[in-house]
N, C-alpha and C. Protein backbone atom coordinates (compact mmCIF):
# COMPACT_ATOMS: atom_id res chain seq x y z
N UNK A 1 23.73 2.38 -3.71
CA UNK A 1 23.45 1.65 -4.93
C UNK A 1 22.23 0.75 -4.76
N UNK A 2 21.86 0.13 -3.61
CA UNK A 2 21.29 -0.72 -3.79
C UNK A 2 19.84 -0.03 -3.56
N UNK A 3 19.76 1.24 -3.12
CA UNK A 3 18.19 1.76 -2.82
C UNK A 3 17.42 2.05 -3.95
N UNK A 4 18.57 2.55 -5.23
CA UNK A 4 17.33 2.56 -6.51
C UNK A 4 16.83 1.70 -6.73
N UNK A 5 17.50 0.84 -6.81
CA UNK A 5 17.17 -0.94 -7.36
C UNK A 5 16.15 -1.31 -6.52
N UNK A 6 16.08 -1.02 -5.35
CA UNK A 6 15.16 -1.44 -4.35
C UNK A 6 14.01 -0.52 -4.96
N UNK A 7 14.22 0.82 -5.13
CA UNK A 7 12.75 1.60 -5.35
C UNK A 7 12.16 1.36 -6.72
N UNK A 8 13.23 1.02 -7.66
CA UNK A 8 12.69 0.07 -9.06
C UNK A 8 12.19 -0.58 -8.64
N UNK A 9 12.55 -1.78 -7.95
CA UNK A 9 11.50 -2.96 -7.85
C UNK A 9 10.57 -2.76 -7.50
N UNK A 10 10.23 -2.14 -6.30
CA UNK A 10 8.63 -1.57 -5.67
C UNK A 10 8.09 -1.40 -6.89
N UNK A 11 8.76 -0.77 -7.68
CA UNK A 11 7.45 0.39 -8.63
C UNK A 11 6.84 -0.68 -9.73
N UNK A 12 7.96 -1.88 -9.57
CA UNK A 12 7.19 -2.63 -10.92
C UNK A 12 6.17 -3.09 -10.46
N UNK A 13 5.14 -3.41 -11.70
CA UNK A 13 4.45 -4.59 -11.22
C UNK A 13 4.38 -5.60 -10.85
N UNK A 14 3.28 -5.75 -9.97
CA UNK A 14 3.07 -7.31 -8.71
C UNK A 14 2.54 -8.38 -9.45
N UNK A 15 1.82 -8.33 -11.23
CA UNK A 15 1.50 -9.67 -11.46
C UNK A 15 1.53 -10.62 -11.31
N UNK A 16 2.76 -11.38 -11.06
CA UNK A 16 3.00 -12.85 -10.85
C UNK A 16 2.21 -13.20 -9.07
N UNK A 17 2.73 -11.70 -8.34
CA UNK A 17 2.37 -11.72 -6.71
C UNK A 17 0.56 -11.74 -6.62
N UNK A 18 0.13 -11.20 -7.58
CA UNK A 18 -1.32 -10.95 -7.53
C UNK A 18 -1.91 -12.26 -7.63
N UNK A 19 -1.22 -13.16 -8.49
CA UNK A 19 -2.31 -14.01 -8.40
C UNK A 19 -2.55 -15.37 -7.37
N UNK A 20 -1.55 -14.63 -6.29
CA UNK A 20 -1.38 -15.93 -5.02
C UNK A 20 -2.50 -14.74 -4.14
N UNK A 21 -2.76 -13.44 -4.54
CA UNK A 21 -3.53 -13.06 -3.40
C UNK A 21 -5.18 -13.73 -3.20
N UNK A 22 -5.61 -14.20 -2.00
CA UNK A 22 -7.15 -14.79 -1.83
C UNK A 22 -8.16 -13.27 -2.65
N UNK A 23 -8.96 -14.07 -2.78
CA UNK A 23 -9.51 -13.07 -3.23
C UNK A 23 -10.94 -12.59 -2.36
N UNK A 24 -11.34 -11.54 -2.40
CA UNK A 24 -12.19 -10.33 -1.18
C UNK A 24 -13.59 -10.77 -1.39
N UNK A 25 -14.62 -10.96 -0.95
CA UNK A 25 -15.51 -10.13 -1.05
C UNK A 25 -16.01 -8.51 -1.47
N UNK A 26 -16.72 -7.95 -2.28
CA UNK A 26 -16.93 -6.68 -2.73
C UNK A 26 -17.20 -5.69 -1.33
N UNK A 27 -16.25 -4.58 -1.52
CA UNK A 27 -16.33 -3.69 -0.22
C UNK A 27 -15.20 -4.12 1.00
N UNK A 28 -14.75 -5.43 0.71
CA UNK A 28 -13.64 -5.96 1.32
C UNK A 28 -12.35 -5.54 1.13
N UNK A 29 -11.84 -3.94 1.12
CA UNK A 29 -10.96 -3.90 0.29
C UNK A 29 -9.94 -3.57 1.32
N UNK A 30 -10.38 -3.21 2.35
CA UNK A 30 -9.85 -2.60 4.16
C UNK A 30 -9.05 -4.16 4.23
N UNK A 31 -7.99 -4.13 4.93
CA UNK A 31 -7.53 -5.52 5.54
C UNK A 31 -7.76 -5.99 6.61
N UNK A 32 -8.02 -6.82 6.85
CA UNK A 32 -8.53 -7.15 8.40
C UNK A 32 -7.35 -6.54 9.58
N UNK A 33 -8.45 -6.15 10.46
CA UNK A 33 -7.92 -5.33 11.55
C UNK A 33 -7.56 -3.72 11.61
N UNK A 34 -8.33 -3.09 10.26
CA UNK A 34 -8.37 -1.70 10.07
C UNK A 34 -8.26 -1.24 11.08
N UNK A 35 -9.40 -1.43 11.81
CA UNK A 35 -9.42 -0.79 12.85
C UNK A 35 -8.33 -0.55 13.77
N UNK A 36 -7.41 -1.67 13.78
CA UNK A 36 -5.96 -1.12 14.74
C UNK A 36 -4.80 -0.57 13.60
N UNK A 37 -4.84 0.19 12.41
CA UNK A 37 -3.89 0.63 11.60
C UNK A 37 -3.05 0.93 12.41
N UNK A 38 -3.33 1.98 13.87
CA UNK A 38 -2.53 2.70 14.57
C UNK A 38 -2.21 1.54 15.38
N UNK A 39 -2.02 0.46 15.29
CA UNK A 39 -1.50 -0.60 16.34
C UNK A 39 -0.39 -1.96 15.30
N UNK A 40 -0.20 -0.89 14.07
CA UNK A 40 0.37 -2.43 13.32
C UNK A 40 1.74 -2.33 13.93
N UNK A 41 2.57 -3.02 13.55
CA UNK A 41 3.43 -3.12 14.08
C UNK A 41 4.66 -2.13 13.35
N UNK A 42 4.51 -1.26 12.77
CA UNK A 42 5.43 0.11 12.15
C UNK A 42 4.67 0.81 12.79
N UNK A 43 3.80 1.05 13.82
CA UNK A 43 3.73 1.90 15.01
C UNK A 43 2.74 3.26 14.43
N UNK A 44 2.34 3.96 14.99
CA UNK A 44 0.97 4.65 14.75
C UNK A 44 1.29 5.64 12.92
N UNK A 45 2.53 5.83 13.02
CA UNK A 45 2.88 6.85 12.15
C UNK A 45 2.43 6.22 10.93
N UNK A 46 2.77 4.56 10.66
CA UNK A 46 2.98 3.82 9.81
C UNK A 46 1.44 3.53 9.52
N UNK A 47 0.82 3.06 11.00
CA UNK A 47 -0.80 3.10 10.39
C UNK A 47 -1.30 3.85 9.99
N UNK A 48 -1.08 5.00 10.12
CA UNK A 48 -1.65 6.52 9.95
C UNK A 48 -1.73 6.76 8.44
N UNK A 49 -0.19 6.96 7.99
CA UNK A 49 0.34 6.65 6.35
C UNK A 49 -0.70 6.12 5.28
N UNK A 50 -0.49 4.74 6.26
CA UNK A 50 -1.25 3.74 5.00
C UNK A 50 -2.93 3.90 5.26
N UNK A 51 -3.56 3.82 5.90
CA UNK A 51 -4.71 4.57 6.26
C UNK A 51 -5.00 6.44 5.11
N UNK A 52 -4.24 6.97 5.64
CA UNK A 52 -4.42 8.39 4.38
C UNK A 52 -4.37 7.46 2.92
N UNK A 53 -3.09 7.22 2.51
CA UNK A 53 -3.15 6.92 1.03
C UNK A 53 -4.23 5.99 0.61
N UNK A 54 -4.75 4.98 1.46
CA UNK A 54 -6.02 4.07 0.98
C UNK A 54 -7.31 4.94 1.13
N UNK A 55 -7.48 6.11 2.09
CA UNK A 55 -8.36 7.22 1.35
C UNK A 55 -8.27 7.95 0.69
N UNK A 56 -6.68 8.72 0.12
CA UNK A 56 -6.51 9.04 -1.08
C UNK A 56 -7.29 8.46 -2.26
N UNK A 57 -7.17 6.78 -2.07
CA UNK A 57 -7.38 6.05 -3.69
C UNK A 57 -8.49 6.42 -3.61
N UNK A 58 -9.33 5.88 -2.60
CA UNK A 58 -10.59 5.80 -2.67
C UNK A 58 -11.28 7.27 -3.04
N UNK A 59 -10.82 8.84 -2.87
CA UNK A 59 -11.37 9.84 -3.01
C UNK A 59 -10.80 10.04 -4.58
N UNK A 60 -9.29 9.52 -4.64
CA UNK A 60 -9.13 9.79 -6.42
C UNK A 60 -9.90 8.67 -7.36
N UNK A 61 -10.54 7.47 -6.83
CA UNK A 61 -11.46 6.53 -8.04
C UNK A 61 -12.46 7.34 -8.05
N UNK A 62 -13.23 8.03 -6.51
CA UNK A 62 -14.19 8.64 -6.19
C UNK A 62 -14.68 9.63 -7.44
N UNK A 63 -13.69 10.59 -7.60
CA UNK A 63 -13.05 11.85 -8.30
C UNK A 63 -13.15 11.54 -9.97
N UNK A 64 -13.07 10.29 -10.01
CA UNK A 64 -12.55 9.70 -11.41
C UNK A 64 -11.40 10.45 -12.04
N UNK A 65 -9.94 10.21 -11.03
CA UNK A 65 -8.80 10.64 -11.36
C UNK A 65 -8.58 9.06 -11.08
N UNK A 66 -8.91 8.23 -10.76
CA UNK A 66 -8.12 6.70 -10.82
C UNK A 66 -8.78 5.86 -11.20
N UNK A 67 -8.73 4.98 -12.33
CA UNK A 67 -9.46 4.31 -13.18
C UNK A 67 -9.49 3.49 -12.63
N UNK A 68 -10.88 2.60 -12.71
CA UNK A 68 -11.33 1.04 -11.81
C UNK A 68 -9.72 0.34 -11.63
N UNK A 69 -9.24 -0.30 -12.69
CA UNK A 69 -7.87 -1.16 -12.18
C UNK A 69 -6.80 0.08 -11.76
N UNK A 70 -6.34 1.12 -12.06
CA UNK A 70 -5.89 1.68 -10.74
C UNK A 70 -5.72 1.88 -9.63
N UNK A 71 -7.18 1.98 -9.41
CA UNK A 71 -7.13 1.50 -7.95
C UNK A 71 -7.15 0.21 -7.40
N UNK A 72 -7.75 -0.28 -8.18
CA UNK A 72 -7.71 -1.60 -7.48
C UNK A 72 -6.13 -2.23 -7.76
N UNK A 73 -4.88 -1.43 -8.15
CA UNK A 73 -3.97 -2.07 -8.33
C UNK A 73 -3.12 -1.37 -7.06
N UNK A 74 -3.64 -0.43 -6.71
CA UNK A 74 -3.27 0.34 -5.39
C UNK A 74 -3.57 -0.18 -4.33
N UNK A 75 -4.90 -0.52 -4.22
CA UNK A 75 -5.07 -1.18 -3.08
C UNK A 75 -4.92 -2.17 -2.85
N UNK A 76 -4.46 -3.15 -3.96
CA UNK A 76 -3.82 -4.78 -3.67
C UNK A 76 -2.41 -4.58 -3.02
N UNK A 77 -1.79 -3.26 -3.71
CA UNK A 77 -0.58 -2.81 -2.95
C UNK A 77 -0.96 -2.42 -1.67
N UNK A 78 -1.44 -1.76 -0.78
CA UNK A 78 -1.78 -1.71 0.40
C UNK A 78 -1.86 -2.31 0.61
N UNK A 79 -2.18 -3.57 0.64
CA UNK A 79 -2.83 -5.05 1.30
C UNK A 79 -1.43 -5.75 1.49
N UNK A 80 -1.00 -5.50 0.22
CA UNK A 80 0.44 -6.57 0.39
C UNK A 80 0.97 -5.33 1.48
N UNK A 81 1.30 -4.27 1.58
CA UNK A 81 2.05 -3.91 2.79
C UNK A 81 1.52 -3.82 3.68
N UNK A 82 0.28 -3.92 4.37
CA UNK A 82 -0.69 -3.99 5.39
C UNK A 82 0.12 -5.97 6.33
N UNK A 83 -0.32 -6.63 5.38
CA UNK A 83 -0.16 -8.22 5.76
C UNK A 83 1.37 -8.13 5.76
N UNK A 84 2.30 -7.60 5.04
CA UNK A 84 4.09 -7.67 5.60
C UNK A 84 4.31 -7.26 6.72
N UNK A 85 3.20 -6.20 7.17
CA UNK A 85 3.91 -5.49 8.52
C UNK A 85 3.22 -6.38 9.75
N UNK A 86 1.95 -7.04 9.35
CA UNK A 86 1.50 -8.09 10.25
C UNK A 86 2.61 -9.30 10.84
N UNK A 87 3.23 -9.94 9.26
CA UNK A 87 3.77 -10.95 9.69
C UNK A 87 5.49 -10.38 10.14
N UNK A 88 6.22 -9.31 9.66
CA UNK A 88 7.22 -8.49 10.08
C UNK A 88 7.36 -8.72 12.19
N UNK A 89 5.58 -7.85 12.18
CA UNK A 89 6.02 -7.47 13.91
C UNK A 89 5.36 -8.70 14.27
N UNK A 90 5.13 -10.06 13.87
CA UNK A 90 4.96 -11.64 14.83
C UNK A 90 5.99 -11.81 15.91
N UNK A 91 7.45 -11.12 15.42
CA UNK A 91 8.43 -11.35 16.14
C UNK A 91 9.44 -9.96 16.59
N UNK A 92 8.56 -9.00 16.60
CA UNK A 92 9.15 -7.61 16.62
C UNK A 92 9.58 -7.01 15.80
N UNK A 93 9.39 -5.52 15.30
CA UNK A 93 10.30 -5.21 14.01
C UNK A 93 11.44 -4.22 14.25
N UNK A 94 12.55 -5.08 13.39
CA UNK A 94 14.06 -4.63 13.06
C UNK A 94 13.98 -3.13 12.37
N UNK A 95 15.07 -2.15 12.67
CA UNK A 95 15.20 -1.23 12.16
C UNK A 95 14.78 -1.31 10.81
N UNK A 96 15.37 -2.40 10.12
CA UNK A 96 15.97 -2.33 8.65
C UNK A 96 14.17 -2.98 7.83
N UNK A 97 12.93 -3.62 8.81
CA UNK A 97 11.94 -3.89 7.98
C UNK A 97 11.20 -2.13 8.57
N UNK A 98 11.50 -1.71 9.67
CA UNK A 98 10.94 -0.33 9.62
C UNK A 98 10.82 0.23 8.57
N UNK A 99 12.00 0.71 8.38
CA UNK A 99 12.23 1.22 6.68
C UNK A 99 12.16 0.80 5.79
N UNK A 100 11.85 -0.86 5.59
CA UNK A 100 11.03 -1.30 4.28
C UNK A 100 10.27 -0.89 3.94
N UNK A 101 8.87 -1.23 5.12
CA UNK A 101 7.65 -0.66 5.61
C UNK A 101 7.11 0.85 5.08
N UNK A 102 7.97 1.35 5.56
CA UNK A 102 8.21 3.34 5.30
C UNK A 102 8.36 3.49 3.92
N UNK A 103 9.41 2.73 3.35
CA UNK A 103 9.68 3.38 2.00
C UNK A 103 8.61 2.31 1.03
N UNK A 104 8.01 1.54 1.52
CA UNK A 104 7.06 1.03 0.07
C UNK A 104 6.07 1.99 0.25
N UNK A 105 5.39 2.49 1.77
CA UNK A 105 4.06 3.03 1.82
C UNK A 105 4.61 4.48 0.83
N UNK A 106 6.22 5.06 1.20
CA UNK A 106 6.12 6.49 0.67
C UNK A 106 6.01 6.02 -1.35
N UNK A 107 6.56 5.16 -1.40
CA UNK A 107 6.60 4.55 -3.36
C UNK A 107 5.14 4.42 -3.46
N UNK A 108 3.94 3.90 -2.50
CA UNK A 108 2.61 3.66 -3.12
C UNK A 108 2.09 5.21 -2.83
N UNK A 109 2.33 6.38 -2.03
CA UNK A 109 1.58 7.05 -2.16
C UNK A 109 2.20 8.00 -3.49
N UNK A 110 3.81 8.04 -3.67
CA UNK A 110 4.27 8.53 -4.78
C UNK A 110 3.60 7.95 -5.99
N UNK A 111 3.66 6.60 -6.50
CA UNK A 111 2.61 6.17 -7.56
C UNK A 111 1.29 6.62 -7.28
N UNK A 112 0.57 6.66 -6.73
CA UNK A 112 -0.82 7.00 -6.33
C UNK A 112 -0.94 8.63 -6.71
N UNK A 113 -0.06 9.58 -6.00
CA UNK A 113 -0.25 10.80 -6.67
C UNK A 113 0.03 11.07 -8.11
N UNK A 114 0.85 10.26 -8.71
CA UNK A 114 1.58 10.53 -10.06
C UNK A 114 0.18 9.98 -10.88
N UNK A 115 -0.55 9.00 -10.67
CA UNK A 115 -1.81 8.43 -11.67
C UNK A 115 -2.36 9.29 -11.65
N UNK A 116 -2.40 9.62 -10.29
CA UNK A 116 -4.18 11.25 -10.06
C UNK A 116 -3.43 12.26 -10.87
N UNK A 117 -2.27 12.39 -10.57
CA UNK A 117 -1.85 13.64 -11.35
C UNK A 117 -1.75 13.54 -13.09
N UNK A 118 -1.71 12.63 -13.70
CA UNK A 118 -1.40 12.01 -14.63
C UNK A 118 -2.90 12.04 -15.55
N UNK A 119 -4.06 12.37 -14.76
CA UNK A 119 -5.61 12.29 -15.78
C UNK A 119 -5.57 13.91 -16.05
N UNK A 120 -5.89 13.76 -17.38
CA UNK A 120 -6.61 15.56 -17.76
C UNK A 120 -7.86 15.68 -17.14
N UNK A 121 -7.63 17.14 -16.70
CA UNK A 121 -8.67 17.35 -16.13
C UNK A 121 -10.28 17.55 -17.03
């Protein structure tokens, strides 16, 4: 019972969350420490994941299958799960944020394909 409710919530929107995020510099859209994706703390598989789907967005805005705030509503979602799994493994991560981790990245790449899939060609 409680996993739909959990995958509802993912899917809604982050408005209220968006507007505590700092805001980037242009081209800043990578989170700091890209470079170790394969070192976050949900372990290479997890960097790997979120790494593909943030080049997904970027090849579907590319494509113009994801409209400017599409993506950019995707990749604020990456960011927020990029920085959870930072502050998650400060103190090691529990089975149970593993699979937080896992199932928001699989809900952002499921939203992410459903928008691309979602433009006429």
């Amino acid at each position: 019972m409680r996993l739909p409710v959990f995958a509802a919530l993912l899917l809604m929107p982050l408005g209220a969350a968006a507007q505590f995020v700092p805001r980037t510099s242009p081209g800043s859209d990578w989170a700091p420490g890209m470079s170790d994706m394969g070192t976050l703390p949900g372990g290479p598989t997890f960097g790997h994941d979120l790494l593909e789907t943030r080049e997904r967005i970027d090849r579907g805005r590319a494509d113009g299958e994801l409209s400017k705030p599409e993506a950019r509503a995707l990749r604020r979602e990456a960011r927020q799960i990029s920085s959870l799994a930072e502050r998650y493994g400060r103190d090691g991560l529990s089975a149970s944020e593993q699979r937080e981790l896992d199932m928001r990245v699989r809900a952002l790449q499921g939203l992410a394909a459903a928008q691309r899939a979602a433009k006429p060609p």
